[in-house]
Protein backbone atom coordinates (compact mmCIF):
# COMPACT_ATOMS: atom_id res chain seq x y z
CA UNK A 1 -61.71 -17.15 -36.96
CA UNK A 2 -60.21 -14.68 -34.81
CA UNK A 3 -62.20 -15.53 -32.04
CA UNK A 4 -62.47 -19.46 -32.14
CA UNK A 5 -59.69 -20.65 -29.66
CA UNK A 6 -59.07 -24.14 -31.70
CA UNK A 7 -58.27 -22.22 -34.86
CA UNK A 8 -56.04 -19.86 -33.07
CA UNK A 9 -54.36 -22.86 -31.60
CA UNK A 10 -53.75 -24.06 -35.00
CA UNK A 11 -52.49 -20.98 -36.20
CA UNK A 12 -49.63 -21.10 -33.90
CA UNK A 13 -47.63 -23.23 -35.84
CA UNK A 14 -47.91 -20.65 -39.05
CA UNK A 15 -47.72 -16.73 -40.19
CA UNK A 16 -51.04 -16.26 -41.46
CA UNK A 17 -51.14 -13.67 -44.55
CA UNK A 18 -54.53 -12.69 -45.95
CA UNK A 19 -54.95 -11.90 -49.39
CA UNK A 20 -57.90 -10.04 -50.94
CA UNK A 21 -57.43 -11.84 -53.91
CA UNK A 22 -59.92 -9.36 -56.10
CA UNK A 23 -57.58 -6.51 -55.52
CA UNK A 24 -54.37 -5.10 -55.49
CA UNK A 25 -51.33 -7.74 -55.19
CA UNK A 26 -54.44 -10.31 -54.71
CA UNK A 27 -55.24 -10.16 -58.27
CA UNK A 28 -51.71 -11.23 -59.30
CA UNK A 29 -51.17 -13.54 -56.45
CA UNK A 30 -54.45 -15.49 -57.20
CA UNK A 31 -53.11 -15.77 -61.04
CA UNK A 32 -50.09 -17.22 -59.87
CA UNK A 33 -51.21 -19.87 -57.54
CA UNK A 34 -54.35 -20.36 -59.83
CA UNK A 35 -56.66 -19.58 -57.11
CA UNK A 36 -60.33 -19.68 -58.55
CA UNK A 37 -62.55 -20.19 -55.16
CA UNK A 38 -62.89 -18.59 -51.56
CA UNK A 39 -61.83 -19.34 -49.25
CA UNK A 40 -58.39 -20.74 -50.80
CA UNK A 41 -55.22 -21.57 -47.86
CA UNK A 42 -52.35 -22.22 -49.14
CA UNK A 43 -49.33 -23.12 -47.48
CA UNK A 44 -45.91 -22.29 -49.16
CA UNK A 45 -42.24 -22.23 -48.31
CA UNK A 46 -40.42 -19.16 -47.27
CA UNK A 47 -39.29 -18.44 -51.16
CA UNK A 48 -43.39 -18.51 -52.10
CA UNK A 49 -43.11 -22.48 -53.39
CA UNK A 50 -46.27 -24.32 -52.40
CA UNK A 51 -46.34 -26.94 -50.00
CA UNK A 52 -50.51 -27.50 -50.03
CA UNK A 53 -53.30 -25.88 -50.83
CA UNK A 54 -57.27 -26.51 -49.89
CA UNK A 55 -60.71 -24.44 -49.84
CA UNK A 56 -63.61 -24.57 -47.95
CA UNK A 57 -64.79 -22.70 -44.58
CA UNK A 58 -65.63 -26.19 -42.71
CA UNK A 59 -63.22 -25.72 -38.98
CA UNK A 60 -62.56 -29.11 -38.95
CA UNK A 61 -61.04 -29.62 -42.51
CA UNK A 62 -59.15 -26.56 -42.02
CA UNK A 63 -57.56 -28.22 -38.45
CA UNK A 64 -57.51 -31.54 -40.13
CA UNK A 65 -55.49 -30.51 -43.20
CA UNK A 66 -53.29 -27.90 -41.54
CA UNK A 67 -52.13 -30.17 -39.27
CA UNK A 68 -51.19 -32.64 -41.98
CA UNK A 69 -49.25 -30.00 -43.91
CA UNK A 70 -47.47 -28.91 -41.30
CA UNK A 71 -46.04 -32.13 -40.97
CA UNK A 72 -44.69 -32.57 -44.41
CA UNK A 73 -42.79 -29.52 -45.44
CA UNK A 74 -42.19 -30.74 -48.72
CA UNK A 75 -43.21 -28.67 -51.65
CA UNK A 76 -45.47 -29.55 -54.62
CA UNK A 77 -43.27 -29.72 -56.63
CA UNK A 78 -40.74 -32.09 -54.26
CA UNK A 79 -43.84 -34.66 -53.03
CA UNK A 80 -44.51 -35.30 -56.92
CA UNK A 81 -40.71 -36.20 -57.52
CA UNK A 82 -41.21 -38.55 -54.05
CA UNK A 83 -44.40 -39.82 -54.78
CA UNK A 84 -42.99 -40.94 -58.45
CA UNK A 85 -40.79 -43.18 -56.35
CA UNK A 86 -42.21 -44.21 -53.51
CA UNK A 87 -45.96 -43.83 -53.52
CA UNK A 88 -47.94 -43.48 -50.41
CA UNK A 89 -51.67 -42.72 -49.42
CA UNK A 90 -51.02 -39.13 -48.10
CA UNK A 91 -49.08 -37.85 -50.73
CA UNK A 92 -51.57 -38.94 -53.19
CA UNK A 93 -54.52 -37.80 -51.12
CA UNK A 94 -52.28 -34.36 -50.60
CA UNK A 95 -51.39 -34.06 -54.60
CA UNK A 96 -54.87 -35.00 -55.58
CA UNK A 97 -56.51 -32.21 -53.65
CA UNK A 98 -53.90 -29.77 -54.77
CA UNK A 99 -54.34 -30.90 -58.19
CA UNK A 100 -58.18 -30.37 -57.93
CA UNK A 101 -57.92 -27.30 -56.05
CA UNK A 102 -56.04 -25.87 -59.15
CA UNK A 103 -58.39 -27.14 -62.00
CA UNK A 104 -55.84 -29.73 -63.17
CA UNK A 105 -58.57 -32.54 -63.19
CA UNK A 106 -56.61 -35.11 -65.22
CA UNK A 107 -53.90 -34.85 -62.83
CA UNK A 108 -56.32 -34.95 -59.79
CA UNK A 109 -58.34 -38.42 -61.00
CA UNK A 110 -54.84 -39.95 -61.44
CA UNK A 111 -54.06 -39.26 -57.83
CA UNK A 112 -57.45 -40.11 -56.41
CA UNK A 113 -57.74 -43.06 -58.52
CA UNK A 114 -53.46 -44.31 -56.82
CA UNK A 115 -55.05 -43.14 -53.68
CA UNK A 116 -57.64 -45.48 -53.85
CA UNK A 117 -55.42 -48.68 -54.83
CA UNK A 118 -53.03 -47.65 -51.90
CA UNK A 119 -55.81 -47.15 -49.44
CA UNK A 120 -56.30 -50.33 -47.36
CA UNK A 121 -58.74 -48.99 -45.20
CA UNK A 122 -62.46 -50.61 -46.06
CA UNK A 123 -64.41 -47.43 -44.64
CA UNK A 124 -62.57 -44.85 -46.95
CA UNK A 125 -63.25 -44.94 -50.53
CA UNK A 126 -62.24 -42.51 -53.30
CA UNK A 127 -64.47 -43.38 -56.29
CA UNK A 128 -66.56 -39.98 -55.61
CA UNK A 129 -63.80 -37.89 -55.82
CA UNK A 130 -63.06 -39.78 -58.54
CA UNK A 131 -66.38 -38.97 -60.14
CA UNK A 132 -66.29 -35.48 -58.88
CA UNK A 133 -63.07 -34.90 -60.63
CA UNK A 134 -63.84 -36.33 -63.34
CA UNK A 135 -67.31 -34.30 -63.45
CA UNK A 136 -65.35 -31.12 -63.29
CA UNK A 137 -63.05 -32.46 -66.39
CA UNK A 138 -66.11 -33.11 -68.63
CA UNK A 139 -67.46 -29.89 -68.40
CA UNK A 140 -63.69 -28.53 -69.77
CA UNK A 141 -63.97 -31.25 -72.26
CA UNK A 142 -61.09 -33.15 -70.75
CA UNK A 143 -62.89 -36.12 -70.23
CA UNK A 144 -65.48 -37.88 -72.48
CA UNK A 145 -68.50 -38.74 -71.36
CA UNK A 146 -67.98 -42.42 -71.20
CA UNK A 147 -65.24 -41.27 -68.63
CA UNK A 148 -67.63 -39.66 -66.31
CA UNK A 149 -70.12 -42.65 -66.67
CA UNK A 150 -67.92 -44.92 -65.51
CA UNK A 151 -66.69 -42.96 -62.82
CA UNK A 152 -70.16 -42.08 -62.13
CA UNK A 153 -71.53 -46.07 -62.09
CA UNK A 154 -67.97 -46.52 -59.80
CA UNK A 155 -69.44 -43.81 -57.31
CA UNK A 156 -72.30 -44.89 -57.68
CA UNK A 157 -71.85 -49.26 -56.47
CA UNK A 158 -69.58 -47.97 -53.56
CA UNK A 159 -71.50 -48.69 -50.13
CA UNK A 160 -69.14 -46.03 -48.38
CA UNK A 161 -70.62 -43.60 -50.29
CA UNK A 162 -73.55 -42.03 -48.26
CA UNK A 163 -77.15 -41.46 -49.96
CA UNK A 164 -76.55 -37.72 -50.72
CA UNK A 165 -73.47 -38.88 -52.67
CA UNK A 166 -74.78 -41.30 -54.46
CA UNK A 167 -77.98 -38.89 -55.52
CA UNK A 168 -75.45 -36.19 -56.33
CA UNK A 169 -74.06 -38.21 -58.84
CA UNK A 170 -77.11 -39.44 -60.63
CA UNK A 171 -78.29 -36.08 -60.98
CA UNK A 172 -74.93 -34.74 -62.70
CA UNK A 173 -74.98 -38.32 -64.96
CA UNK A 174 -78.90 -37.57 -65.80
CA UNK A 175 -77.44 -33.65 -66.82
CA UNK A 176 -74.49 -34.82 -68.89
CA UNK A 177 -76.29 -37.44 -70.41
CA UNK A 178 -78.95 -35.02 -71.44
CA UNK A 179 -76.55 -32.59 -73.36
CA UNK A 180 -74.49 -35.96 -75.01
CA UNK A 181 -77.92 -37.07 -76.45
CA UNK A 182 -78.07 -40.18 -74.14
CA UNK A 183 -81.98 -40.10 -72.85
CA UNK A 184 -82.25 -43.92 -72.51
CA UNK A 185 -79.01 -42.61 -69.84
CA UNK A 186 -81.23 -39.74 -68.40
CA UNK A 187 -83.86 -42.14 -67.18
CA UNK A 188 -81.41 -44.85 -65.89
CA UNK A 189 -79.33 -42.32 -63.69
CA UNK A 190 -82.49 -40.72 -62.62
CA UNK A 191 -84.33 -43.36 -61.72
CA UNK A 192 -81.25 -44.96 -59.88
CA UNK A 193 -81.34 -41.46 -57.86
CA UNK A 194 -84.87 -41.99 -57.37
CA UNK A 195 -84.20 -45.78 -55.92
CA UNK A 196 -82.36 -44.78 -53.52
CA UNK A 197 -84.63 -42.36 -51.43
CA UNK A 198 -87.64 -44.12 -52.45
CA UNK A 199 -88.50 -45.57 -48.46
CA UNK A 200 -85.90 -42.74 -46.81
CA UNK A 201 -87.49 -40.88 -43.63
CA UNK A 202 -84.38 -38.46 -43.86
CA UNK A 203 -85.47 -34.93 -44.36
CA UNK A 204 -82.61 -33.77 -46.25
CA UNK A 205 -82.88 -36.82 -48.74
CA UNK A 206 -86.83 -36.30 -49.17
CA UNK A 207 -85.92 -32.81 -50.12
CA UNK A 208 -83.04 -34.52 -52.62
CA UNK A 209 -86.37 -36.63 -53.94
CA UNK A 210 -88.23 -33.31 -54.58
CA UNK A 211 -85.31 -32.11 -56.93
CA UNK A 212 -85.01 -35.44 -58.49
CA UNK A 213 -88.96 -35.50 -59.38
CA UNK A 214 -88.19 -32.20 -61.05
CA UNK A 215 -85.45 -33.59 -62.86
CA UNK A 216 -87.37 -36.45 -63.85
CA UNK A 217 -90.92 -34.57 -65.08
CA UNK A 218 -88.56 -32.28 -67.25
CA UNK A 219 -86.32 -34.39 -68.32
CA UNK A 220 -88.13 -37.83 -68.54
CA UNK A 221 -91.24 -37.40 -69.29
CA UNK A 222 -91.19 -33.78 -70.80
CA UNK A 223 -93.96 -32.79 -68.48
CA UNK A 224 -92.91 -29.02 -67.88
CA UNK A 225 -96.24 -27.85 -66.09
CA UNK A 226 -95.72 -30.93 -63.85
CA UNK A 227 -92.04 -29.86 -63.92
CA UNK A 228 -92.42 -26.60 -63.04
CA UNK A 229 -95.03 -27.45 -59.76
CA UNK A 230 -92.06 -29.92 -58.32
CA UNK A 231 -90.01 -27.00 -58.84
CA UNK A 232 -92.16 -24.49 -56.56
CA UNK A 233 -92.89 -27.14 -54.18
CA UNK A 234 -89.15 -27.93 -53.29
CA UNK A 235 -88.08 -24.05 -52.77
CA UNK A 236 -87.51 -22.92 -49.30
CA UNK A 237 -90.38 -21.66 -47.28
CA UNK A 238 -90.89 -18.12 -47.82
CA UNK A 239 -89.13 -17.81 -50.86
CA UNK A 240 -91.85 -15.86 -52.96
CA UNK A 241 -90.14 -12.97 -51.18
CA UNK A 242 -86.88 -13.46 -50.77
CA UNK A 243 -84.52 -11.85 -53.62
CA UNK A 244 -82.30 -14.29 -54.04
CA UNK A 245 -84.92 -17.48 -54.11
CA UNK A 246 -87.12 -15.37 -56.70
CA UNK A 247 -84.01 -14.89 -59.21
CA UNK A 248 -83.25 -18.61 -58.46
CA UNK A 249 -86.45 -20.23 -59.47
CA UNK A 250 -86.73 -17.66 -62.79
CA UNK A 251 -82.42 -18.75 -63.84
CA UNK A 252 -84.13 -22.20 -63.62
CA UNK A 253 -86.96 -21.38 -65.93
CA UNK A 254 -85.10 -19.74 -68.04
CA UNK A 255 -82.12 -22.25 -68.35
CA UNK A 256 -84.88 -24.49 -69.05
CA UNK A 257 -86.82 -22.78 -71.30
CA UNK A 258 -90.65 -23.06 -69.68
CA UNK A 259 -92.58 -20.66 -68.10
CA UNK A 260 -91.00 -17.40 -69.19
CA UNK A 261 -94.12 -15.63 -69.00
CA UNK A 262 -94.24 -15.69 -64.70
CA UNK A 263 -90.45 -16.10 -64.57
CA UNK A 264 -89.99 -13.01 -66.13
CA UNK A 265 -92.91 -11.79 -63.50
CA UNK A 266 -90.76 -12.65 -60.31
CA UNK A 267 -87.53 -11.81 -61.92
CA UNK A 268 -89.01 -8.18 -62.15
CA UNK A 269 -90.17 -8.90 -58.38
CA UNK A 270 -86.94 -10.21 -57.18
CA UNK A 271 -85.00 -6.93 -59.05
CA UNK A 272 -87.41 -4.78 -56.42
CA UNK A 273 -86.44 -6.95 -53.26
CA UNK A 274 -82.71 -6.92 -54.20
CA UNK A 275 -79.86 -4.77 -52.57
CA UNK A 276 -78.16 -2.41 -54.39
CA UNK A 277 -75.22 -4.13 -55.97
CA UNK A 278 -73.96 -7.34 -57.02
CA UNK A 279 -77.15 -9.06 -56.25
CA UNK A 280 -79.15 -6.26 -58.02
CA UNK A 281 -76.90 -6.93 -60.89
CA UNK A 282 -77.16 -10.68 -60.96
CA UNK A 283 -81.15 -10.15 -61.04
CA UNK A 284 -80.98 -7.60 -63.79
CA UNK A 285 -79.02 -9.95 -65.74
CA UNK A 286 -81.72 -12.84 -65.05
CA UNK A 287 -84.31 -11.02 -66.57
CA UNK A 288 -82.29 -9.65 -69.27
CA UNK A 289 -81.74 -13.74 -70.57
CA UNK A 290 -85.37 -14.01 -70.29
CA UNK A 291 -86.67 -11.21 -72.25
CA UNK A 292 -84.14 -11.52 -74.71
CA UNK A 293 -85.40 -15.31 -74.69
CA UNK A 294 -88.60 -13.79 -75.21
CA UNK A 295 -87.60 -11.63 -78.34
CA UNK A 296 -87.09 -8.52 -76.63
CA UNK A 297 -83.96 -7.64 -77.24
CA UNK A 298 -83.55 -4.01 -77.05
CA UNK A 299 -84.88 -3.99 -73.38
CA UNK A 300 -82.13 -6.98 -72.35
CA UNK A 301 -80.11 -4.33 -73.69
CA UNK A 302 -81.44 -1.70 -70.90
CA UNK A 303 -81.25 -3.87 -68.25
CA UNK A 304 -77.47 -5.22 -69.09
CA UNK A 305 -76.33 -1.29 -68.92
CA UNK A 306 -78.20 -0.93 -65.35
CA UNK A 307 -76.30 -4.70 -64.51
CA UNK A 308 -73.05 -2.70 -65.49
CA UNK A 309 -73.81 0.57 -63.77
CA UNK A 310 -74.53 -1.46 -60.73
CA UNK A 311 -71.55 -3.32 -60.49
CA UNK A 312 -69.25 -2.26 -63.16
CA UNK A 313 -66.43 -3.77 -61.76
CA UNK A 314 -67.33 -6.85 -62.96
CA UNK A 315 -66.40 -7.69 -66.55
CA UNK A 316 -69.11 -10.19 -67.27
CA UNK A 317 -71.57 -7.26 -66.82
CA UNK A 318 -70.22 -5.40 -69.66
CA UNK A 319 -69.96 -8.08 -72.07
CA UNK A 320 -73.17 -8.68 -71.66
CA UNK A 321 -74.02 -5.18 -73.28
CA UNK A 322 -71.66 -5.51 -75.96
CA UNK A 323 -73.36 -8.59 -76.34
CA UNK A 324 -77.01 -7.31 -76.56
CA UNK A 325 -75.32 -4.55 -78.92
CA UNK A 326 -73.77 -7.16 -81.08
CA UNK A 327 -77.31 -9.21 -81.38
CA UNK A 328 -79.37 -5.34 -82.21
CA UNK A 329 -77.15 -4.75 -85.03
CA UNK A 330 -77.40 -7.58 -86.71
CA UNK A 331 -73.09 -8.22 -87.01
């Protein structure tokens, strides 16, 4: 940033402030503007009020959008009172993200969902943010599941939605239908995903067809073995000995409950390969769910304390050995 002369440029019209938000004042800043990603900008007046808020580390979105808010001045809090009476596109675009940005999905599908009725230009289309929203809001129960499937069928029709869009959403339909009990769902979305790559020559969307053939031997057909050989096939080149890959492909195994015996194998690998730490942590943690999955309890026990001791800053570490405790003593 400090270096890039467009995104000093764009800095002249502002006082940047950078927050740590994990210590210090950060911690109580973050609560208060319900920061929960980094990066997080947020633009507020001179008495702290916010004006707009967005994440993400993509240069052009952070011109884009900084530009726009710098051109309406006008708090949250003052574009929802105008907006009420006189909608427009950018305000709803601008309260949707803010609305998303701050976990308040039902708030941020009603915006997207004005923005797209305002919105009278035929290449934009909102029905993914829509289903992305609305995605977000299932998994915090605000939204039912026939919500996100018809967002998701909405995303899903909409020609200005590219491939990877589209595929996105059938996966995250096949998941949610999976844990609501809907299988004859699973197969539809999946194969719908499927569809739509099925004569692509683009790389990234062949790889997209390698994750969907996993989705669909595990979830479909309940082939795991099958399921399981998709899964090597589509990880990165190299990534038998790279930390983070190894802990990656035993999480999956473990989340899905097949081939413990070699994930727990390369967790144990990936543990060795790791940097003292947070990611040492992470892996400890990995293989502490799958021996515990296993019925070895007391040693997910060991391995939680040596997450903890790694990174003890982190909560989550802790709990997990009060946790393990809990499950040893039978309370």
């Amino acid at each position: 940033m400090n270096s890039d002369d467009d995104i000093q440029n764009a800095l002249d019209a502002i006082v940047l402030y950078r927050v740590d938000a994990e210590k210090g004042e950060g911690k109580d800043l973050a609560k208060t503007y319900g920061i929960r990603a980094y990066p997080t900008f947020i633009m507020t007046s001179d008495n702290g009020q916010p004006i707009d808020l967005w994440l993400g580390y993509s240069k052009g979105v952070f011109i884009k959008t900084l530009s726009q808010a710098t051109m309406d001045l006008a708090t949250i809090d003052e574009k929802k009172a105008r907006f009420e009476n006189q909608p427009d596109l950018h305000s709803a675009l601008t309260l949707a993200r803010y609305s998303s940005s701050t976990r308040q999905f039902k708030d941020a599908v009603a915006y997207y969902m004005q923005a797209q009725v305002l919105n009278t230009d035929s290449s934009s289309d909102y029905t993914y943010d829509i289903f992305d929203n609305t995605s977000e809001g299932f998994d915090k129960q605000v939204f039912s599941y026939d919500d996100m499937s018809k967002a998701g069928d909405a995303a899903l029709a909409a020609k200005a939605n590219d491939g990877e869009m589209r595929i996105d959403v059938a996966r995250r339909m096949a998941y949610a239908a999976s844990g609501s009990g809907r299988s004859d769902e699973v197969a539809r979305y999946l194969q719908t995903g499927l569809d739509l790559v099925s004569n692509s020559d683009d790389p990234t969307l062949k790889e997209k067809r390698a994750e969907l053939m996993v989705d669909y031997s595990l979830m479909v057909k309940h082939d795991t073995a099958t399921a399981t050989e998709y899964k090597k096939a589509s990880m990165p080149e190299n990534w038998m000995e790279d930390a983070g890959q190894l802990n990656a492909f035993a999480w999956w195994c473990f989340e899905n409950k097949v081939n413990l015996d070699e994930a727990e194998r390369l967790s144990r690998k990936s543990i060795e390969l790791a940097k003292p730490g947070r990611e040492k942590a992470m892996n400890l943690d990995t293989l502490a769910e799958i021996v515990n999955a296993m019925g070895k309890t007391r040693e997910a026990l060991e391995l939680s304390k040596k997450s903890a001791k790694e990174d003890p800053s982190d909560q989550y570490f802790q709990k997990q050995v009060e946790r393990f405790e809990k499950d040893l003593s039978g309370k």
